[in-house]
C-alpha atoms as a PDB file:
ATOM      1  CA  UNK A   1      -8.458 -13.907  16.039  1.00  0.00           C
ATOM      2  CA  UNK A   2      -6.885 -11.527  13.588  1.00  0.00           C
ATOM      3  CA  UNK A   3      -4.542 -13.798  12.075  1.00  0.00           C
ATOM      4  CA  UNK A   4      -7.203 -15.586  10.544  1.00  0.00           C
ATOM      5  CA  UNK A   5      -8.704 -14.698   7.445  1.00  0.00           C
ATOM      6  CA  UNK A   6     -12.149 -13.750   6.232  1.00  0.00           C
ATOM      7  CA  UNK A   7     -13.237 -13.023   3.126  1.00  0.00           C
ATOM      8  CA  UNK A   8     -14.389  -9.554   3.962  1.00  0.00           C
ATOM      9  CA  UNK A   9     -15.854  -8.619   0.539  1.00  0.00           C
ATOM     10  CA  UNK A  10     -19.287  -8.412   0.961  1.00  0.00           C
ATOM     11  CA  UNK A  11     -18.122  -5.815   3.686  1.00  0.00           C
ATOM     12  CA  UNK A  12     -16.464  -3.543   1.021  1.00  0.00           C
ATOM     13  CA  UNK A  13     -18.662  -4.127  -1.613  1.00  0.00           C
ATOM     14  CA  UNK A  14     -21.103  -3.100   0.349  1.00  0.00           C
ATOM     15  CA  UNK A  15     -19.324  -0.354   2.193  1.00  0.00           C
ATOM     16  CA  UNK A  16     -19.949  -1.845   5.774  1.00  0.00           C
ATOM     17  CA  UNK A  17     -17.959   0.147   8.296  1.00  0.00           C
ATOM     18  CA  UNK A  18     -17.117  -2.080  11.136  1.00  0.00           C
ATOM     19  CA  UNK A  19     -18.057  -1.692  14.900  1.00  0.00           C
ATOM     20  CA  UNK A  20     -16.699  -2.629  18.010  1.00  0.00           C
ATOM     21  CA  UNK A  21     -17.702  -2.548  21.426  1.00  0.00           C
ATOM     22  CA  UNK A  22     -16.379   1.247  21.642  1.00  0.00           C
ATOM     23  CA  UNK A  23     -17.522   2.469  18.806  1.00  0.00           C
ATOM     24  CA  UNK A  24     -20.515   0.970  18.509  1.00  0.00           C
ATOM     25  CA  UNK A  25     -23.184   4.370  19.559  1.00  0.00           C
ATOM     26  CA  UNK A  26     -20.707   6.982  17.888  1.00  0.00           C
ATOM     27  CA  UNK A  27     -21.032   4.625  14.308  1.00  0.00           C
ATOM     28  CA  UNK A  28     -24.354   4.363  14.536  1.00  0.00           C
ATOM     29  CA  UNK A  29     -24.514   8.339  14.614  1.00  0.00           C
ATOM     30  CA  UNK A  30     -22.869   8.659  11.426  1.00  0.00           C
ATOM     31  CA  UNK A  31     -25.880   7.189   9.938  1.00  0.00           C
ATOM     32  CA  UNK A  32     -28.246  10.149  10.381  1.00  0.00           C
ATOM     33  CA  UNK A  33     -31.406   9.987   9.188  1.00  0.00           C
ATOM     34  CA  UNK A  34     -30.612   6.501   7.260  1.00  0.00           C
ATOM     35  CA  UNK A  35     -32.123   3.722   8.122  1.00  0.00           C
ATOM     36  CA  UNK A  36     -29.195   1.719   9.814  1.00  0.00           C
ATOM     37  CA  UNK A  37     -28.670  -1.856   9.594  1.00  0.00           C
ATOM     38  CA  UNK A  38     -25.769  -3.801  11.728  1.00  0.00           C
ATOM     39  CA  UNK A  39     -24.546  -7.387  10.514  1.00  0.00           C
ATOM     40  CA  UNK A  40     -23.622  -9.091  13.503  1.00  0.00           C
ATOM     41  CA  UNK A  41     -21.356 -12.203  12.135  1.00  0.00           C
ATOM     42  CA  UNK A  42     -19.232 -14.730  13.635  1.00  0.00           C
ATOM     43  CA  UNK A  43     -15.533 -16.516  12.415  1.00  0.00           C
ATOM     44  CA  UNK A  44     -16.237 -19.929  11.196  1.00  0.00           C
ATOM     45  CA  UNK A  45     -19.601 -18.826  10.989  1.00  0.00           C
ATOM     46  CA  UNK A  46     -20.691 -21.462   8.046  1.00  0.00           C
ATOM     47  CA  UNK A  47     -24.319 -19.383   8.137  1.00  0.00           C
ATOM     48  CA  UNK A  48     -22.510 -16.057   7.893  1.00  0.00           C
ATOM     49  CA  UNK A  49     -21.198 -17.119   5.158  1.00  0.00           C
ATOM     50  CA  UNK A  50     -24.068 -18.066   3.125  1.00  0.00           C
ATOM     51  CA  UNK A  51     -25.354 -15.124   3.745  1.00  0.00           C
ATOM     52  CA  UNK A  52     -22.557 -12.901   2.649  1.00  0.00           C
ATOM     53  CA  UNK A  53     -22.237 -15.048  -0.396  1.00  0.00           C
ATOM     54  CA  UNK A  54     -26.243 -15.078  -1.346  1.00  0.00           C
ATOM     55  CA  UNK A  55     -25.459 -11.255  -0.652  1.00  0.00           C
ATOM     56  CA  UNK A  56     -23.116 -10.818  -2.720  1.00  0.00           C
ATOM     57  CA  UNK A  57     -25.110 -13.052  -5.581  1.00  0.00           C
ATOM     58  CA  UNK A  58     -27.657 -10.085  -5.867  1.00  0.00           C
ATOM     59  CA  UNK A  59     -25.596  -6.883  -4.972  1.00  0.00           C
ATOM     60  CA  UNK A  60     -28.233  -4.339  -6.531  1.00  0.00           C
ATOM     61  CA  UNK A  61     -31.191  -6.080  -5.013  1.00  0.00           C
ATOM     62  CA  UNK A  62     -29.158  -5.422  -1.445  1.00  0.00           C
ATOM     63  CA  UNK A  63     -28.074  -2.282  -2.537  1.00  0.00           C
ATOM     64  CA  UNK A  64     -31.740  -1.000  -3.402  1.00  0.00           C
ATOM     65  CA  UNK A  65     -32.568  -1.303   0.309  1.00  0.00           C
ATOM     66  CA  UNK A  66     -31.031   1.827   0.643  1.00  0.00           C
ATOM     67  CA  UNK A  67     -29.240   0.842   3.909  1.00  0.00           C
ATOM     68  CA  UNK A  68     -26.216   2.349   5.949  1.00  0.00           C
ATOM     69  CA  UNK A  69     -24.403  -1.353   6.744  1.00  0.00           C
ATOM     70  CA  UNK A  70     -22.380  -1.797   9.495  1.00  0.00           C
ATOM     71  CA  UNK A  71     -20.616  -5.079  10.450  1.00  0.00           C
ATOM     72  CA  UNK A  72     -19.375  -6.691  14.025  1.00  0.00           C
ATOM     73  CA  UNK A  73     -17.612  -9.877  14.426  1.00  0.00           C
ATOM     74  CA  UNK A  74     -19.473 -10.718  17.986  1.00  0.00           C
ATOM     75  CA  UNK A  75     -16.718 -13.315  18.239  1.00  0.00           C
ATOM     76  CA  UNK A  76     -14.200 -11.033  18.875  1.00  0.00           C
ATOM     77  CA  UNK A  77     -16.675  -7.840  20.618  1.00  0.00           C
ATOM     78  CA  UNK A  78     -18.385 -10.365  22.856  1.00  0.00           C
ATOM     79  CA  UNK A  79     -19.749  -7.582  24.874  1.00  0.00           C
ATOM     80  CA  UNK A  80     -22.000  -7.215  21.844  1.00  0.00           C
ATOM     81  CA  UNK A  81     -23.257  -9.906  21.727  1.00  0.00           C
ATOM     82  CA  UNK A  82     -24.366  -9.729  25.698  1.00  0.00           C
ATOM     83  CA  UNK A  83     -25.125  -6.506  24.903  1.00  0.00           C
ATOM     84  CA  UNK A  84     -28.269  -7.064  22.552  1.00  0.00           C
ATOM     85  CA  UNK A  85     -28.809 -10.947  23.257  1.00  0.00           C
ATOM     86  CA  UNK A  86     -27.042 -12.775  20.634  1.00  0.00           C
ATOM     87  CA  UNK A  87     -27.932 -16.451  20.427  1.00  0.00           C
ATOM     88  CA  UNK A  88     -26.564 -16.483  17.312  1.00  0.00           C
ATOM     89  CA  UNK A  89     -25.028 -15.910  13.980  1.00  0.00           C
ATOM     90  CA  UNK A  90     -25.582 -14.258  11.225  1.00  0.00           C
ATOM     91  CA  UNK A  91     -28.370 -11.387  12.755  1.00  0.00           C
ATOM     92  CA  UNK A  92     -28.621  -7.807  11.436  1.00  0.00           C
ATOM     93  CA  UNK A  93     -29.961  -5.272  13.937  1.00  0.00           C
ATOM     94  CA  UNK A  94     -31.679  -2.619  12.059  1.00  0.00           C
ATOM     95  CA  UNK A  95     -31.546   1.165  13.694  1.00  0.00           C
ATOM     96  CA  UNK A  96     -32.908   4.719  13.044  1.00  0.00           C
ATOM     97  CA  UNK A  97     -31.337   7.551  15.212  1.00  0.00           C
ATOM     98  CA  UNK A  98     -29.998   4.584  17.341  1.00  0.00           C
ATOM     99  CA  UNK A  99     -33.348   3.323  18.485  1.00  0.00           C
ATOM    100  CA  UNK A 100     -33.274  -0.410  17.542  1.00  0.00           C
ATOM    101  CA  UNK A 101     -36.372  -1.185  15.093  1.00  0.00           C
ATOM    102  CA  UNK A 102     -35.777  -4.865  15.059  1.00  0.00           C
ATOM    103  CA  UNK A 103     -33.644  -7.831  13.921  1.00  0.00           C
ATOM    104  CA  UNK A 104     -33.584 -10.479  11.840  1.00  0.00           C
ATOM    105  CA  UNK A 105     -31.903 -13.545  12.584  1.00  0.00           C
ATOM    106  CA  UNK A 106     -30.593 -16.517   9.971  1.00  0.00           C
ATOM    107  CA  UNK A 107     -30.418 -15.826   6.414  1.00  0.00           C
ATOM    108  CA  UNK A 108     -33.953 -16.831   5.067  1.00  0.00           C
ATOM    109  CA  UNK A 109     -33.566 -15.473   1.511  1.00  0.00           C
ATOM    110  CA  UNK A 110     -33.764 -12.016  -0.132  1.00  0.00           C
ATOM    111  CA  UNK A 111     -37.615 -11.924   0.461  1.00  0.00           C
ATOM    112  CA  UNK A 112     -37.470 -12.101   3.882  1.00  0.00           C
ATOM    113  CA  UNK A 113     -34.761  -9.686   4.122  1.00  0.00           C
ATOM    114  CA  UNK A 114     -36.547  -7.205   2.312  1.00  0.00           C
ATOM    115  CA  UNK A 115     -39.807  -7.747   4.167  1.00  0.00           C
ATOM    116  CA  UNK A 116     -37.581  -7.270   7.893  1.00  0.00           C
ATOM    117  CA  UNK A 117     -36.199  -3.983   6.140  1.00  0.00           C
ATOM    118  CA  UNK A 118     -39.986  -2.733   5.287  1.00  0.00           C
ATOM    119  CA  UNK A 119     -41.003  -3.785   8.976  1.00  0.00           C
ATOM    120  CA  UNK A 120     -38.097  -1.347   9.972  1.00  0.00           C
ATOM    121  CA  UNK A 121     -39.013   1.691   8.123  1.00  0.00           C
ATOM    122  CA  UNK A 122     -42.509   1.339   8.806  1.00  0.00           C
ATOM    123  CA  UNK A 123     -41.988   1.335  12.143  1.00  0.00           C
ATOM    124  CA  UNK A 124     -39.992   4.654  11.465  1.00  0.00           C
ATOM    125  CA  UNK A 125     -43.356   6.349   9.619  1.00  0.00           C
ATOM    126  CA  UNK A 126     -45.030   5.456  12.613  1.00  0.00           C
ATOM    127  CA  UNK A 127     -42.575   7.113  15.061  1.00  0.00           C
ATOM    128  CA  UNK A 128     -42.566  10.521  12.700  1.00  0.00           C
ATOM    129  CA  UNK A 129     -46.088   9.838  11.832  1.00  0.00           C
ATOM    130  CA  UNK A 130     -46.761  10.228  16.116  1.00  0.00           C
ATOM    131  CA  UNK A 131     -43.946  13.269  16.442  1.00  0.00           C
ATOM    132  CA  UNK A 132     -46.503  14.883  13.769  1.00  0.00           C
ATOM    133  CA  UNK A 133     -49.537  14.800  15.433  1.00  0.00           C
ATOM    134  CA  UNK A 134     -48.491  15.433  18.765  1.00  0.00           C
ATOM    135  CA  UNK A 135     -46.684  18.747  17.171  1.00  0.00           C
ATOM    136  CA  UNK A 136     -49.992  19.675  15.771  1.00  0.00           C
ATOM    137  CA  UNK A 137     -51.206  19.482  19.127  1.00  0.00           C
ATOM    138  CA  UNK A 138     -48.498  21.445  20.762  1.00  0.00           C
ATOM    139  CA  UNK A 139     -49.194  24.024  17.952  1.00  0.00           C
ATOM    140  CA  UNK A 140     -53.248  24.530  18.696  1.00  0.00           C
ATOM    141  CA  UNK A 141     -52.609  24.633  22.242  1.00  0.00           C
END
């Protein structure tokens, strides 16, 4: 599969460090505290490639997300895609600390994008929101 090409530039434009099977957890960890988002793509993917290109259309708009991307060709790191259920491609996995917050599947426009990221970090508040109380808890006990 790597002698065919792929136009790879919405991964370096924006700054998507690719993940295989191995390295999956450990890139995920460079992400921190960032709010993590996986593009899980295909070759000959005609969908993947709408997306990158409707992507690429509105690079700030993506960029204001304030994501840490990450790609995977599930193609060619199958155990991936068994891994978290792929039916198909394109999907983006979002993650925070590695905990999966969700996924969105198909390229449905910017809107919906954005509105999957907002799911994602609210679903973060909540977590730290919970880790807060529970610490004031701890604390008057």
């Amino acid at each position: 599969m790597a002698n065919i090409p792929v136009d790879a530039t919405a991964f370096s434009v924006f700054d998507m460090k690719e993940l295989s099977a191995e390295s999956f957890d450990a890139g995920l960890a460079e992400a921190g505290d960032e709010l993590a988002v996986v593009f899980f793509w295909g070759l000959d993917c005609f969908n993947c490639e709408i997306a990158k290109k409707a992507m690429l259309a509105q690079p700030e708009a993506i960029r204001a997300l304030g994501l840490r991307w990450f790609h995977s060709n599930v193609y060619e790191h199958r155990e991936l895609g068994r891994r978290f259920m792929l039916h198909g491609v394109p999907t983006w996995f979002f993650f925070h600390r590695g905990k999966r917050l969700g996924r969105a599947t198909g390229w449905h426009g910017l809107g919906q994008f954005q509105a999957a990221v907002a799911a994602a970090r609210q679903k973060i508040q909540a977590v730290s929101g919970k880790r807060r109380v529970k610490r004031r808890s701890i604390e008057k006990n």
